[in-house]
Protein backbone atom coordinates (compact mmCIF):
# COMPACT_ATOMS: atom_id res chain seq x y z
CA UNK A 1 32.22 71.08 78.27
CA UNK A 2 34.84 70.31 75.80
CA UNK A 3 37.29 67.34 76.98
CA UNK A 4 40.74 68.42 76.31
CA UNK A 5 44.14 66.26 76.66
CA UNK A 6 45.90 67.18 79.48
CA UNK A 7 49.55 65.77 80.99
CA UNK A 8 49.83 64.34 83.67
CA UNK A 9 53.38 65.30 84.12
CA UNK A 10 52.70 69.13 83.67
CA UNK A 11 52.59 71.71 86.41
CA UNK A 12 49.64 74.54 85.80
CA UNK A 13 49.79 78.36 87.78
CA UNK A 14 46.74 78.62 90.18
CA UNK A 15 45.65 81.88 91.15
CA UNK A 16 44.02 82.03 94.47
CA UNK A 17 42.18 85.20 95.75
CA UNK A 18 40.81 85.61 98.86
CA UNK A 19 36.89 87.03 98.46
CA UNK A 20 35.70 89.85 99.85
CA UNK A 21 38.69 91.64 100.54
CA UNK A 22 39.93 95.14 99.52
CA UNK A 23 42.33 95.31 98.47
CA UNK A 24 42.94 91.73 97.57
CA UNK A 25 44.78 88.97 98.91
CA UNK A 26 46.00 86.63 96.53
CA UNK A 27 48.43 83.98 95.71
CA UNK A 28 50.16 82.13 92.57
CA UNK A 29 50.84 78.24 92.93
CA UNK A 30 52.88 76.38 90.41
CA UNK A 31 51.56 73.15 90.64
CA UNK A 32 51.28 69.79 88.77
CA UNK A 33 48.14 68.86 87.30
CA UNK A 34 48.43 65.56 88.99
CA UNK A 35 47.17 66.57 91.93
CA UNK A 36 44.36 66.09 93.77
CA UNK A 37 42.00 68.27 95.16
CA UNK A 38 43.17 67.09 98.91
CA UNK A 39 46.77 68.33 97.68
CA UNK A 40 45.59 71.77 96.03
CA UNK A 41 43.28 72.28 99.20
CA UNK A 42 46.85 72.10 101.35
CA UNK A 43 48.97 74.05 98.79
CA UNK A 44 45.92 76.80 99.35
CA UNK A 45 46.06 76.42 102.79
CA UNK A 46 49.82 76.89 103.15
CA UNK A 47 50.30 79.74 100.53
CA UNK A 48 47.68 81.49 101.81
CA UNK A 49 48.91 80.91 105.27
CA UNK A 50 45.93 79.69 106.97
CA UNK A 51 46.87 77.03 109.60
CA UNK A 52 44.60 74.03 108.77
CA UNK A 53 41.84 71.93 110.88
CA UNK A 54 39.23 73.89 109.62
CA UNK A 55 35.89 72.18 106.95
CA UNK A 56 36.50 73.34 103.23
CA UNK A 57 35.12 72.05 100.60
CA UNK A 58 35.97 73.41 96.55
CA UNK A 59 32.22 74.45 94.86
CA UNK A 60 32.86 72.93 91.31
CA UNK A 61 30.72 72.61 88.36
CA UNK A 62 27.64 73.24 91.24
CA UNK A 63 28.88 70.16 93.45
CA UNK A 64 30.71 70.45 96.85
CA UNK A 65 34.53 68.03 96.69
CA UNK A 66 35.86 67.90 100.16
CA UNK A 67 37.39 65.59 103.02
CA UNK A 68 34.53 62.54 102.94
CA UNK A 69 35.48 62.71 107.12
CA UNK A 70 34.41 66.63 107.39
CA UNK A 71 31.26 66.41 105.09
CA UNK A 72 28.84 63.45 104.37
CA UNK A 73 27.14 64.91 101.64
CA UNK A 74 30.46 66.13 99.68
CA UNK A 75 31.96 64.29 96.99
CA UNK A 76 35.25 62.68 97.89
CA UNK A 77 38.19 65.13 97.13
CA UNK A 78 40.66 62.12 96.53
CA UNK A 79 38.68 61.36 93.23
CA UNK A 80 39.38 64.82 91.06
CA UNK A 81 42.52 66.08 89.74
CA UNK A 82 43.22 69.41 88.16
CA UNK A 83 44.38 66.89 84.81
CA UNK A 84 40.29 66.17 85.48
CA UNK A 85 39.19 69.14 85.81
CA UNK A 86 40.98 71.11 82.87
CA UNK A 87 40.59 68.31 80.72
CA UNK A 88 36.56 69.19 81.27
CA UNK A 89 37.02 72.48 80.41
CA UNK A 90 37.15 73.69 84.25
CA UNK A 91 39.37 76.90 85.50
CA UNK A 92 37.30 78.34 87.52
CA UNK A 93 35.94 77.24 90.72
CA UNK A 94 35.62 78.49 94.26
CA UNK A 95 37.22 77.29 97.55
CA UNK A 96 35.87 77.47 101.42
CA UNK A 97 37.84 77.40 104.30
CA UNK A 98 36.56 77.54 107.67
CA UNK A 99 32.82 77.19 107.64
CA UNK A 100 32.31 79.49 110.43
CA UNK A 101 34.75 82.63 109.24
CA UNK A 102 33.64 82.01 105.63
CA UNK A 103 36.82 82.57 103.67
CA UNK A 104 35.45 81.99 100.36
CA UNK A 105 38.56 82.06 97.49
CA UNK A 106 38.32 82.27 94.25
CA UNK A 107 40.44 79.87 92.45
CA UNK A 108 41.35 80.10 88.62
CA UNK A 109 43.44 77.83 86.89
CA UNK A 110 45.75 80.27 84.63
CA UNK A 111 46.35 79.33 80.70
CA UNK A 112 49.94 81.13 80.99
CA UNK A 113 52.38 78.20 80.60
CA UNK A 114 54.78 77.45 82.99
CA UNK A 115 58.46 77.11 81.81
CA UNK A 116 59.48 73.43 81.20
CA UNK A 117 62.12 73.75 84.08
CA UNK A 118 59.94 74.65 86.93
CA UNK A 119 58.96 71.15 88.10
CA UNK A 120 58.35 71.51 91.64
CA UNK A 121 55.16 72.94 93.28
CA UNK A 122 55.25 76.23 95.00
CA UNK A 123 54.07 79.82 95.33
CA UNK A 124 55.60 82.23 93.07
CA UNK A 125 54.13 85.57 93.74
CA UNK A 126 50.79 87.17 95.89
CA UNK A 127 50.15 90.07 97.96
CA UNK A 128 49.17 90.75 101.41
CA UNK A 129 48.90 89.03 104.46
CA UNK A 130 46.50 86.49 104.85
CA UNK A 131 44.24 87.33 107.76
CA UNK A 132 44.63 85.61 111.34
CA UNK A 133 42.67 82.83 111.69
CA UNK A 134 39.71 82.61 113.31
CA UNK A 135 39.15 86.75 113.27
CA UNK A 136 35.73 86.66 112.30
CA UNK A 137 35.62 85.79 108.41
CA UNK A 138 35.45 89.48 106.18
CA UNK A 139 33.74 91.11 108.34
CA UNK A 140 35.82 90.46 111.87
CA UNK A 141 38.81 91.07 109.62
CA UNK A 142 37.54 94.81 108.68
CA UNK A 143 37.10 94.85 112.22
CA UNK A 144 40.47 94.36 112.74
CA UNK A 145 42.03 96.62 110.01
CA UNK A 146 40.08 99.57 111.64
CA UNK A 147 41.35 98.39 115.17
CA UNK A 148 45.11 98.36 113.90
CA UNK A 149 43.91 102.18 112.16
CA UNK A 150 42.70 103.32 115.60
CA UNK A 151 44.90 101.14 118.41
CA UNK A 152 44.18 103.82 120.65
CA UNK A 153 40.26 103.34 121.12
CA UNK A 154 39.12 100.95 123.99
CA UNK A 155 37.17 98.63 121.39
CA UNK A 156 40.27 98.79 119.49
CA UNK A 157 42.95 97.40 122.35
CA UNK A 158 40.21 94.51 122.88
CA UNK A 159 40.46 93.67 119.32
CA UNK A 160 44.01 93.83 118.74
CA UNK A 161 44.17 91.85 122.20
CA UNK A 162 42.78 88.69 120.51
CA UNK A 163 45.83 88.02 118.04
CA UNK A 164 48.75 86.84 119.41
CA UNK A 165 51.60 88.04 117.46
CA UNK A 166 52.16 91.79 116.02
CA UNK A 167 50.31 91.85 112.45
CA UNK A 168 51.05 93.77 109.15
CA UNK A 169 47.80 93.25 106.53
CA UNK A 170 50.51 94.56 103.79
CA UNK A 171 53.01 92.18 104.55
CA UNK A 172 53.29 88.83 102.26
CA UNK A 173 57.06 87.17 102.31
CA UNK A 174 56.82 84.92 99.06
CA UNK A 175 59.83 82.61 100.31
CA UNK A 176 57.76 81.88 103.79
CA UNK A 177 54.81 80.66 101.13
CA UNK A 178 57.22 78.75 98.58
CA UNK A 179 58.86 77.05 101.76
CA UNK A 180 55.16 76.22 102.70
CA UNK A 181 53.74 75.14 99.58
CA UNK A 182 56.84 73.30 98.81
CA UNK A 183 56.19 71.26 101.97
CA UNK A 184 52.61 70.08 100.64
């Protein structure tokens, strides 16, 4: 890979797209390149809207970077920055959240520029709702997309019994996700 200079000071766009799902569930994140992995890992977290306490761990370059207290054999998340990472020549990588669901996102570090006045992290656009957690990864979460298509079957009403507040898959409210990932 081709080391590039990067600044420390800048702030990159990170797509984030949930795999798996049709249609997709995504997120943009302004953030600076500064940051850590532990930092992008909450600014995912928050934009996507997933709650936290959960193992992830980013696949990068074929090595796992997570939280040295959730996985032994990880690389320490603390040590790589996204300055790191695109000055190797790295955009792409992947991103797990919650071992047992599986929600595997795809994570690509955008070339668009961001304007020299937008110097504070946060999500600036997506789509969808980000699935209730702990729904059964892609598959429990077609599950549930049928059940909310059909709420009058039996197996339906024992599905739609499990989350706890009224859900709309279609819904995404981008200043809930900017408040979030502002908060990281």
């Amino acid at each position: 890979m081709a080391k590039k200079s990067v600044d420390a000071r800048q702030f990159v766009y990170v797509k984030v797209t949930l795999n798996y799902i049709k249609p997709p569930i995504w997120r943009r994140l302004r953030v600076p390149v500064a940051w850590r992995l532990d930092k992008l890992s909450n600014a995912i977290l928050r934009g996507m809207g997933w709650l936290g306490g959960h193992l992830h761990a980013f696949e990068i370059g074929g090595r796992q970077y997570s939280d040295p207290a959730m996985l032994d054999d990880a690389a320490n998340e603390r040590t790589l920055t996204i300055a790191k990472l695109l000055a190797a020549g790295t955009s792409r990588f992947t991103y797990t959240y919650d071992f047992g669901d599986g929600w595997d996102h795809s994570v690509l570090i955008e070339a668009k520029p961001v304007p020299p006045g937008e110097t504070t992290p946060g999500c600036v656009a997506g789509a969808r709702a980000c699935p209730p957690e702990d729904c059964g990864g892609p598959p429990g979460y077609e599950g549930l997309l049928d059940a909310l298509a059909t709420p009058d079957k039996p197996e339906s009403r024992e599905i739609l019994g499990w989350i706890e507040e009224e859900f709309d898959p279609e819904e995404f409210v981008l200043e809930d996700a900017d408040r979030r990932v502002k908060s990281v």
